[in-house]
N, C-alpha and C. Protein backbone atom coordinates (compact mmCIF):
# COMPACT_ATOMS: atom_id res chain seq x y z
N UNK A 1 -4.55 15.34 13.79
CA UNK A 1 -3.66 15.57 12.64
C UNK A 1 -3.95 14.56 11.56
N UNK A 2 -3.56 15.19 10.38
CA UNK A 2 -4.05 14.21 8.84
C UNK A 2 -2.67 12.58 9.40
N UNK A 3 -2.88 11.73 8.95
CA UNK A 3 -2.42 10.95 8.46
C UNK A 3 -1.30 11.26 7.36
N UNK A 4 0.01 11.53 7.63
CA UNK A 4 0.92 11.02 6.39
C UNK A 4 1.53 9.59 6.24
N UNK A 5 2.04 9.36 4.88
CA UNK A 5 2.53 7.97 4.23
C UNK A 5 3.75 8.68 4.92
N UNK A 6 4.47 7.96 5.62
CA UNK A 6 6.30 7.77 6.01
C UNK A 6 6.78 6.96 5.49
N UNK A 7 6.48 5.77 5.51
CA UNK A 7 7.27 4.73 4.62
C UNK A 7 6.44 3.64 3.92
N UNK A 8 6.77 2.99 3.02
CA UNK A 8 5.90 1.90 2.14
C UNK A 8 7.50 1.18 1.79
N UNK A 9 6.97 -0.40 2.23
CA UNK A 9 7.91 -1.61 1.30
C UNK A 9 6.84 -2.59 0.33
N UNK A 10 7.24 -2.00 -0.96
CA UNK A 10 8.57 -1.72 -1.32
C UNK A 10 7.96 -0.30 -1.20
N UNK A 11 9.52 0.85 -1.65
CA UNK A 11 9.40 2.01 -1.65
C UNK A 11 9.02 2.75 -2.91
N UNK A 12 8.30 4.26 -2.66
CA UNK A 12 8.39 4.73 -3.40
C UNK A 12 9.46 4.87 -4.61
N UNK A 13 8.45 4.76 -6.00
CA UNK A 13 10.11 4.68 -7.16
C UNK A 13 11.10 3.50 -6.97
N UNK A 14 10.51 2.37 -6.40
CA UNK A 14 12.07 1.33 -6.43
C UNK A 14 11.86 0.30 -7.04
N UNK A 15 13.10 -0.36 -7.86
CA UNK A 15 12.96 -1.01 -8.44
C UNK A 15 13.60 -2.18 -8.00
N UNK A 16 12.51 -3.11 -8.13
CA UNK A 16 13.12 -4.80 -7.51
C UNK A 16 13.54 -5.87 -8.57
N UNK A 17 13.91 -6.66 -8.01
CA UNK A 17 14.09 -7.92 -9.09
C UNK A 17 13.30 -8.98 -8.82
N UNK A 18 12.70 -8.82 -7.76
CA UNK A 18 11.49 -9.92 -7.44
C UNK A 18 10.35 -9.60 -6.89
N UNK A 19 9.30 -10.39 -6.94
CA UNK A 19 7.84 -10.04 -6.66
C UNK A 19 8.14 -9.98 -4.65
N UNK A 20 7.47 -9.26 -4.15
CA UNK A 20 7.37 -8.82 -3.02
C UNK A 20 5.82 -9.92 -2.33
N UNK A 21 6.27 -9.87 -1.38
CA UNK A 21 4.81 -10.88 -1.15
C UNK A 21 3.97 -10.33 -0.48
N UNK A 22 4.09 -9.24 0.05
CA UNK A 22 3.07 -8.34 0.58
C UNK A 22 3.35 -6.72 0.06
N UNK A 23 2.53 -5.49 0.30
CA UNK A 23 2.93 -4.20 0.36
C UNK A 23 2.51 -3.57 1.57
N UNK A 24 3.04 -2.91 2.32
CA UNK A 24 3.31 -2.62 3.77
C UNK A 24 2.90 -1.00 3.59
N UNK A 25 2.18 -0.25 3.98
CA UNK A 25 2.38 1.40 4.41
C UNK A 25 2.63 1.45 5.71
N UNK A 26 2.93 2.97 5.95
CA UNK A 26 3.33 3.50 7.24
C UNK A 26 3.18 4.85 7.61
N UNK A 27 2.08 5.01 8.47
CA UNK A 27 1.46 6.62 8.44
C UNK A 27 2.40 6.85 9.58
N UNK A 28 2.62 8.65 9.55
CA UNK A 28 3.13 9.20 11.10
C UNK A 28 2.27 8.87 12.22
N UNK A 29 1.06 8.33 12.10
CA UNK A 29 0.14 8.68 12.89
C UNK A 29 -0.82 7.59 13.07
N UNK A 30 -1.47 6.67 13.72
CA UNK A 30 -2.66 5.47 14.10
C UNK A 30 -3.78 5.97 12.77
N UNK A 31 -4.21 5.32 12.05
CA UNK A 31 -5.58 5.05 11.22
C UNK A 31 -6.28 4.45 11.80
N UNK A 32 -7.92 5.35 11.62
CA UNK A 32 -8.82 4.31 11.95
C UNK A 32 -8.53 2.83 11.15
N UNK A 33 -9.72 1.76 11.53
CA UNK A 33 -9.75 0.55 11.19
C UNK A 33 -10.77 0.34 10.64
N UNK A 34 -11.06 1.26 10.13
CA UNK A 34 -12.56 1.17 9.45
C UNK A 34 -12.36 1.97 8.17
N UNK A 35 -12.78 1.68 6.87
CA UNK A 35 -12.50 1.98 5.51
C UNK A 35 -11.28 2.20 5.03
N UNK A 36 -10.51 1.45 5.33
CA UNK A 36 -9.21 1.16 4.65
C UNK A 36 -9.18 0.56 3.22
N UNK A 37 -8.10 1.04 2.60
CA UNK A 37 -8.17 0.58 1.51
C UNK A 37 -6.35 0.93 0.58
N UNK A 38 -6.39 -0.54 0.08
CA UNK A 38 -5.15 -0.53 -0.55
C UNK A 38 -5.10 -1.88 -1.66
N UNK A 39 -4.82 -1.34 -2.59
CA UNK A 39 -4.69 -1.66 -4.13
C UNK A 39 -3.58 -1.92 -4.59
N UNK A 40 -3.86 -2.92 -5.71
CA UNK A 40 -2.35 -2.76 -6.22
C UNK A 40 -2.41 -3.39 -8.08
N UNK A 41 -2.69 -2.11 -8.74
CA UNK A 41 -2.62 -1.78 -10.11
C UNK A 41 -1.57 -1.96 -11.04
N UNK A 42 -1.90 -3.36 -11.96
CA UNK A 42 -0.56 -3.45 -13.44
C UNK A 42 -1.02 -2.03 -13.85
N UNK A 43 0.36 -2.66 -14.85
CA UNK A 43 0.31 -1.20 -16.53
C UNK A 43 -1.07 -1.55 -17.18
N UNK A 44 -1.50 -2.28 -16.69
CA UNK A 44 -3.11 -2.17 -17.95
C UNK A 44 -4.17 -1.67 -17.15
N UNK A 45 -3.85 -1.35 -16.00
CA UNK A 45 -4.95 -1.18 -15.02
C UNK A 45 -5.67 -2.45 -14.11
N UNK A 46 -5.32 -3.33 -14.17
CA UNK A 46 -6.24 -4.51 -13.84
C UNK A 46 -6.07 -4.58 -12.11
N UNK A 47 -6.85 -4.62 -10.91
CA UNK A 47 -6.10 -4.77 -9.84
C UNK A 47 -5.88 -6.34 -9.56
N UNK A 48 -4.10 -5.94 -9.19
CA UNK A 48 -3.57 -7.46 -8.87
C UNK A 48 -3.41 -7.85 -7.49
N UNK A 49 -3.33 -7.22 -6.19
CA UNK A 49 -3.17 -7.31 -4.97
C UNK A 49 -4.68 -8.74 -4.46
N UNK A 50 -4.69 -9.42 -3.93
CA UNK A 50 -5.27 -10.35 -3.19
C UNK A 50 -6.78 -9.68 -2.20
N UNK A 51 -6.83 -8.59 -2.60
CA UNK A 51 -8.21 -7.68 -1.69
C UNK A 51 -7.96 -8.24 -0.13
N UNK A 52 -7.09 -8.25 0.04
CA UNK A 52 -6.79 -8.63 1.92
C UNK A 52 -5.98 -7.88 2.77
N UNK A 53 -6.46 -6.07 2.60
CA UNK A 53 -5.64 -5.47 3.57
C UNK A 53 -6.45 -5.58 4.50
N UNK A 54 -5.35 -5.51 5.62
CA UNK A 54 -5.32 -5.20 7.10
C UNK A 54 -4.46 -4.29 8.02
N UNK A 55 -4.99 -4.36 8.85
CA UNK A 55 -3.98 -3.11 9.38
C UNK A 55 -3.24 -3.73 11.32
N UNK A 56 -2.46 -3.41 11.00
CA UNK A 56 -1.56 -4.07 12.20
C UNK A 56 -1.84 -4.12 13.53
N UNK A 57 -2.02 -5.67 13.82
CA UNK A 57 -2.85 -5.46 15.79
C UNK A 57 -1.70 -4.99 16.89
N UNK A 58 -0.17 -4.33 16.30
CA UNK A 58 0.10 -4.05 17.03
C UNK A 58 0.87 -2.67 17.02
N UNK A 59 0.42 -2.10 15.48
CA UNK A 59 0.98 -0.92 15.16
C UNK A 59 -0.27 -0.31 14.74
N UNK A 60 -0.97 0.12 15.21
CA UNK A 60 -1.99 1.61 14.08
C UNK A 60 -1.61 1.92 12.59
N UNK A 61 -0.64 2.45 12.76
CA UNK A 61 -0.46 3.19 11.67
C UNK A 61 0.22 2.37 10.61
N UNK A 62 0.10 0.94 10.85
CA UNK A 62 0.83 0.24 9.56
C UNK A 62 -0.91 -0.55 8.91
N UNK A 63 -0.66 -0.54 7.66
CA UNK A 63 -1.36 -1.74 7.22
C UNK A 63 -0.78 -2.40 5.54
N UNK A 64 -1.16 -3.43 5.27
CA UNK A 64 -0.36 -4.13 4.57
C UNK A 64 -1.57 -5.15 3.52
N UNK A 65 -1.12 -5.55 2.22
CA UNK A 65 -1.83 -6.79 1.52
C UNK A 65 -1.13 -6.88 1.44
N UNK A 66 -1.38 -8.64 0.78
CA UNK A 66 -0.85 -9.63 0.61
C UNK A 66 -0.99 -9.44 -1.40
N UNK A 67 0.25 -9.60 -2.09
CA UNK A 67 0.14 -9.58 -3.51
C UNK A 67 0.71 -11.45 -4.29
N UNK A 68 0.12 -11.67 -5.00
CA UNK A 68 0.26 -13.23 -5.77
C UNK A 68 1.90 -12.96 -6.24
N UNK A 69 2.51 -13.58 -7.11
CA UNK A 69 3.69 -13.38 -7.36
C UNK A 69 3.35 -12.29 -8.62
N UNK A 70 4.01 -11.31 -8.47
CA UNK A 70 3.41 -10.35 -10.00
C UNK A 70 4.24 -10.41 -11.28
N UNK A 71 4.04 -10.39 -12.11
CA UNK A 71 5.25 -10.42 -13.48
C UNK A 71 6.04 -8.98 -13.19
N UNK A 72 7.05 -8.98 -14.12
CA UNK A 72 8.25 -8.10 -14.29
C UNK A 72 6.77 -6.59 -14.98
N UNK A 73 7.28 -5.49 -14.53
CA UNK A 73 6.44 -4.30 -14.90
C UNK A 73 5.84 -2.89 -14.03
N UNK A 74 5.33 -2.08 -14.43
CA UNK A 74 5.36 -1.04 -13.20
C UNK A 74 4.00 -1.16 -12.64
N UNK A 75 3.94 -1.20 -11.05
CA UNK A 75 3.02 -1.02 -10.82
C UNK A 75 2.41 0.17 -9.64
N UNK A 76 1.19 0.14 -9.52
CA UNK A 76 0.74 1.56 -8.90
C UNK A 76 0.30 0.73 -7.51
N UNK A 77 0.48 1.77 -6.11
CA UNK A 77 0.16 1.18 -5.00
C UNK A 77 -1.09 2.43 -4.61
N UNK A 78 -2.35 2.01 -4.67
CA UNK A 78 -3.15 2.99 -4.50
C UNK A 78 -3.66 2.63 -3.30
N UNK A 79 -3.48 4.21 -2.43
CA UNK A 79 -4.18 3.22 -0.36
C UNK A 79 -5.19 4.68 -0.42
N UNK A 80 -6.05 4.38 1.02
CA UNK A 80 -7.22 5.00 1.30
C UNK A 80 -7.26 5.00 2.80
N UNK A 81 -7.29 5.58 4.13
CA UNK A 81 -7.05 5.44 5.31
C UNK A 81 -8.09 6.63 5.60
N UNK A 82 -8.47 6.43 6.90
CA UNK A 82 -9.13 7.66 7.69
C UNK A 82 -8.55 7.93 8.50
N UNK A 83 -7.92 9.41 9.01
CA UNK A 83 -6.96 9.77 10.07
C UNK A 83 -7.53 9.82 11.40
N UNK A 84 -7.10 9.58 12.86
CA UNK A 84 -7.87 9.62 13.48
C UNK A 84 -8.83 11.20 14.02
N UNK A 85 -8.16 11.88 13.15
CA UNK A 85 -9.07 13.45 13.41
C UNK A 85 -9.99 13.05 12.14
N UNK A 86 -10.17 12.11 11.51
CA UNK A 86 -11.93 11.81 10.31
C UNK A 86 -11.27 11.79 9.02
N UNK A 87 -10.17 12.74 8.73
CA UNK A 87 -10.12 13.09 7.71
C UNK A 87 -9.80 11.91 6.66
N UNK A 88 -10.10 12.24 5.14
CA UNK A 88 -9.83 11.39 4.60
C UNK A 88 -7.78 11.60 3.37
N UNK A 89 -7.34 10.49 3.99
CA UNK A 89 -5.85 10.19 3.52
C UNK A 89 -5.93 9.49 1.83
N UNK A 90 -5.62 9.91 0.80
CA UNK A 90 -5.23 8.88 -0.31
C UNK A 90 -4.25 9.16 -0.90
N UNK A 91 -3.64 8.32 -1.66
CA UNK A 91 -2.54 8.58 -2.41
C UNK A 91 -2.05 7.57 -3.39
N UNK A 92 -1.28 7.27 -3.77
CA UNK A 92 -0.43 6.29 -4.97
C UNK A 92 0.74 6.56 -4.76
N UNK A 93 1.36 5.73 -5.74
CA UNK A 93 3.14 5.58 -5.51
C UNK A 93 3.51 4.41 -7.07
N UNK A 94 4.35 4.46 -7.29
CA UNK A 94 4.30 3.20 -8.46
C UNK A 94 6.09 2.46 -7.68
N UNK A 95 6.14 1.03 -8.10
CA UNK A 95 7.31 0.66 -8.23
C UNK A 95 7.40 -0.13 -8.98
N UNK A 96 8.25 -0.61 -9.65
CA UNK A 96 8.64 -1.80 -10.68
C UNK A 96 9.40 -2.62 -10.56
N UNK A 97 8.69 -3.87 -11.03
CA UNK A 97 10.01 -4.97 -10.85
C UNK A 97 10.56 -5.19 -12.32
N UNK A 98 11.91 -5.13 -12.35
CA UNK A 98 12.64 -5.80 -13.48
C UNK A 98 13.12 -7.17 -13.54
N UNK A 99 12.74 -7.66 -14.77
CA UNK A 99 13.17 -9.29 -15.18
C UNK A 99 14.55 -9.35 -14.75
């Protein structure tokens, strides 16, 4: 079966008041561990996330970066996963933090 997103912190559409120190996904289902990928895009496009996802040694289906403290603004969470039937998973999400 494909890989779906179930949950992401922060969540889809939510708005925080403070920078988050990591971004977390959560498939129904184990991802491979091989070509993962997760981003994390200002309003100008620039990627701000730390390039250090990983994926959980004790959950499959979670993986997570680590983000610097980000300014107040919307941003895009762009991930990339392989399901364990091959297929390929992508998607986005935006959330924003307010000052």
């Amino acid at each position: 079966a494909h890989a779906i997103l179930v949950k992401s912190q922060p969540a889809k559409d939510e708005t925080l008041t403070e920078s988050p120190k990591q971004i977390d996904l959560w498939f129904n289902d184990a991802v491979r561990s091989e070509y993962k990928a997760l981003a994390v895009i200002d309003s100008t496009g620039k990627r701000v996330d730390n390039h250090d996802v990983e994926q959980s040694l004790t959950n499959g289906a979670n993986i997570h970066a680590t983000v610097p403290t980000l300014a107040p603004g919307v941003y895009t969470v762009r991930y990339r996963v392989v399901s364990e039937d091959t297929h390929i998973v992508t998607g986005k999400f935006e959330f924003t933090i307010k000052p």
